[in-house]
Protein backbone atom coordinates (compact mmCIF):
# COMPACT_ATOMS: atom_id res chain seq x y z
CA UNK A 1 59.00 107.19 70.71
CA UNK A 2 61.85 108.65 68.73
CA UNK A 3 64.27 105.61 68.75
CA UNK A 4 60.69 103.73 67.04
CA UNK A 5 60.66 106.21 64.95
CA UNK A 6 64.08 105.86 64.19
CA UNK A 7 64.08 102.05 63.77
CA UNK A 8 61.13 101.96 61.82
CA UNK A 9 62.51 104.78 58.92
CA UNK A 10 65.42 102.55 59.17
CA UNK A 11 63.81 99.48 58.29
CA UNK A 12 61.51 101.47 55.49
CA UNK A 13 65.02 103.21 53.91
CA UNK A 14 66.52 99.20 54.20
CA UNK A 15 63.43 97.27 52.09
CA UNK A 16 62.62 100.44 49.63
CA UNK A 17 65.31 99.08 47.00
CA UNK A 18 63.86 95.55 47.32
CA UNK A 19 60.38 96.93 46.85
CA UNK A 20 60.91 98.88 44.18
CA UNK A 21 62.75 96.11 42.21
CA UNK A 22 60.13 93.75 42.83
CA UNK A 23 57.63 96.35 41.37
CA UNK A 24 59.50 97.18 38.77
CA UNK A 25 59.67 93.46 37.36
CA UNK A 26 56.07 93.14 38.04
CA UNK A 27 55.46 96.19 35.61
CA UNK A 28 58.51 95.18 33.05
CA UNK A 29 56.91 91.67 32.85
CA UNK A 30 53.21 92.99 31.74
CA UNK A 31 54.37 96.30 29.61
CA UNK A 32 57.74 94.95 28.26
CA UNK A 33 59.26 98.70 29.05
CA UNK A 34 63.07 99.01 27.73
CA UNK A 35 63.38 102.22 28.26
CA UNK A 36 64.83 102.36 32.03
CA UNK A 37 63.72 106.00 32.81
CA UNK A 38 59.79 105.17 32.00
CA UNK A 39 60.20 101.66 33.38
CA UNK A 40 61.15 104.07 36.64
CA UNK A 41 58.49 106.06 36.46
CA UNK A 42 55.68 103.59 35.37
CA UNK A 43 57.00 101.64 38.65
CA UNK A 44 56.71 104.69 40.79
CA UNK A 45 53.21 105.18 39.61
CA UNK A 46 52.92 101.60 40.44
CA UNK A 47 53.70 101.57 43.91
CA UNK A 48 51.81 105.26 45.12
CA UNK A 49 48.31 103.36 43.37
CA UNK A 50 49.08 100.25 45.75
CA UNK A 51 49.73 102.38 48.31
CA UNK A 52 46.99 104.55 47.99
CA UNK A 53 45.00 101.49 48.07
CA UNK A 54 46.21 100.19 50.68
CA UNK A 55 46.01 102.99 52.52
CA UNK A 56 41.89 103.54 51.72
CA UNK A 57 41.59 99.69 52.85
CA UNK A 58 43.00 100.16 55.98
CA UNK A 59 41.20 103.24 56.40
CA UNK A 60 37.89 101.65 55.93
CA UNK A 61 38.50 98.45 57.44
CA UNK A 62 39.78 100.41 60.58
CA UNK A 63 37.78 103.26 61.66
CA UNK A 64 35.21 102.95 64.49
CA UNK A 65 32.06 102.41 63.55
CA UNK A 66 29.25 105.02 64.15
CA UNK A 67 27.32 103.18 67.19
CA UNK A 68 31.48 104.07 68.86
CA UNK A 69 30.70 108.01 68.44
């Protein structure tokens, strides 16, 4: 469990710069930002909404439905 653990923060830590400058020229391209401290932090904000939904979808799409209980 810990060497998964391991290997999977590893992979996360490897593709976070790649994420985060895809994101970032996603949001450049539709606000023009050229400020690089508010492009930063309007990409940040960026990613945690995807997340979040991302997070909710698999949430919903994933539980057990209530006939399971």
């Amino acid at each position: 469990m810990l060497i998964t653990l391991t290997l999977g923060f590893t992979i996360a830590f490897t593709w976070r710069q790649t994420i985060f400058d895809l994101s970032q020229s996603v949001v450049n391209f539709f606000l023009h930002i050229e400020s690089a401290s508010t492009s930063s932090i309007l990409t940040a904000i960026f990613i945690t909404i995807i997340s979040l939904i991302l997070m909710y979808l698999a949430a919903h799409y994933l539980k057990d439905s209530y006939e399971n209980y």
